[in-house]
Protein backbone atom coordinates (compact mmCIF):
# COMPACT_ATOMS: atom_id res chain seq x y z
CA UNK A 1 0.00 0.00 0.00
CA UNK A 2 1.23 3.54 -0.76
CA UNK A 3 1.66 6.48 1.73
CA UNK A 4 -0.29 9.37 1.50
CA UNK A 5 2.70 10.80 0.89
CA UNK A 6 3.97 8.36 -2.00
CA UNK A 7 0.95 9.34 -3.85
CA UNK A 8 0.95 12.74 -3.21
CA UNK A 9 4.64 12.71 -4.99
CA UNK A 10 3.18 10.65 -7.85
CA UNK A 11 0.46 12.90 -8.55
CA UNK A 12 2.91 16.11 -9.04
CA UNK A 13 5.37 14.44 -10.99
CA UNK A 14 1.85 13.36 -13.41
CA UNK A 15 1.36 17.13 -13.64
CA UNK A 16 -1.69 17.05 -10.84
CA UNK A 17 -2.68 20.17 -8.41
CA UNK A 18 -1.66 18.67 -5.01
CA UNK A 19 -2.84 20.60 -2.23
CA UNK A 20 -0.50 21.70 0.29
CA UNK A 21 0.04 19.40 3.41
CA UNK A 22 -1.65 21.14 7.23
CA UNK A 23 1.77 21.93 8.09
CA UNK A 24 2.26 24.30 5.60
CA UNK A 25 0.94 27.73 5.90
CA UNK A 26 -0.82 27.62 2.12
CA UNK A 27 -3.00 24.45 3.03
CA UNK A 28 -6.59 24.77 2.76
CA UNK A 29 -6.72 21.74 5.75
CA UNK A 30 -6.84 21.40 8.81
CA UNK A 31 -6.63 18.08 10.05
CA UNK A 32 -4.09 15.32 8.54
CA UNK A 33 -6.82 13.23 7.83
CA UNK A 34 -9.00 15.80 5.24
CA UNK A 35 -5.85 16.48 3.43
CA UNK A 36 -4.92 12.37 3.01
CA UNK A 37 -8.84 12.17 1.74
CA UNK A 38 -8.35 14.74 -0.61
CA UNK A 39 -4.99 12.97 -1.52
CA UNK A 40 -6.38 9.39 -1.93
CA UNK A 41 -9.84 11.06 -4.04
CA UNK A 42 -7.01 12.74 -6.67
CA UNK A 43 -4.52 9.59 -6.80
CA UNK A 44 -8.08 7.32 -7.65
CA UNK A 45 -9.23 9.95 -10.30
CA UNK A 46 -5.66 9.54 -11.34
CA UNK A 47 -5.55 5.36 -11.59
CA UNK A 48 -8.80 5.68 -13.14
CA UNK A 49 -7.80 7.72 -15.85
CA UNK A 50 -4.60 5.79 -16.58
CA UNK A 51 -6.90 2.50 -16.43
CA UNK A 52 -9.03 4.06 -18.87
CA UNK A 53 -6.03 5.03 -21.25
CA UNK A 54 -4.42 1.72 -21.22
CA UNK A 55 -7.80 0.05 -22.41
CA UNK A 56 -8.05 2.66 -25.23
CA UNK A 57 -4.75 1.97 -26.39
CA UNK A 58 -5.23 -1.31 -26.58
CA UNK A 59 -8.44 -1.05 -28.03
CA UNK A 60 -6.59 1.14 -30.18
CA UNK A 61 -3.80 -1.43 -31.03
CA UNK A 62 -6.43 -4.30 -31.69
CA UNK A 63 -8.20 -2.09 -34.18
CA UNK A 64 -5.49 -1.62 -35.82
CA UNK A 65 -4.36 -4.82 -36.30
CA UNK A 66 -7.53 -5.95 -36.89
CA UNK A 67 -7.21 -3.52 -39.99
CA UNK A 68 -3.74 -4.53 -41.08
CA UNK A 69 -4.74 -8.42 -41.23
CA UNK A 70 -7.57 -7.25 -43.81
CA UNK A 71 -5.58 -5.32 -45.88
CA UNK A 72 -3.30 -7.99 -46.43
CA UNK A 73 -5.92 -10.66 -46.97
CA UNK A 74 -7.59 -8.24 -49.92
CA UNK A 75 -4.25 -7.62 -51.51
CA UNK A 76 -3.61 -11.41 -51.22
């Protein structure tokens, strides 16, 4: 299982808004716990969307071959 933390770091190096931690003087939250919810709701938006890329792509892929494997069959 990741730390808060952990996913907090992944989510800024994918380009994501990460809020600012309660011990900072920027954050928004109070309490450790709001800021890890807000944390964990952003890192599954951001598995979710990844999940939903990878199937495209391979959707994606198996269109394409899909395609290929005709084109050779009517030039055959």
């Amino acid at each position: 299982m990741l730390s808060t933390e952990h996913k907090a770091n992944i989510l800024r190096k994918a380009g994501y808004a990460v809020p600012a931690s309660p011990g900072s003087a920027s954050s928004p939250y109070q309490t450790v716990q709001c800021w890890a919810k807000a944390i964990e709701t952003l890192y599954v938006t951001y598995a979710a969307s990844r999940a939903a890329k990878s199937l495209r792509d391979a959707e994606e892929a198996r269109t394409l071959a899909l395609l290929q494997m005709r084109s050779a069959k009517a030039w055959a």
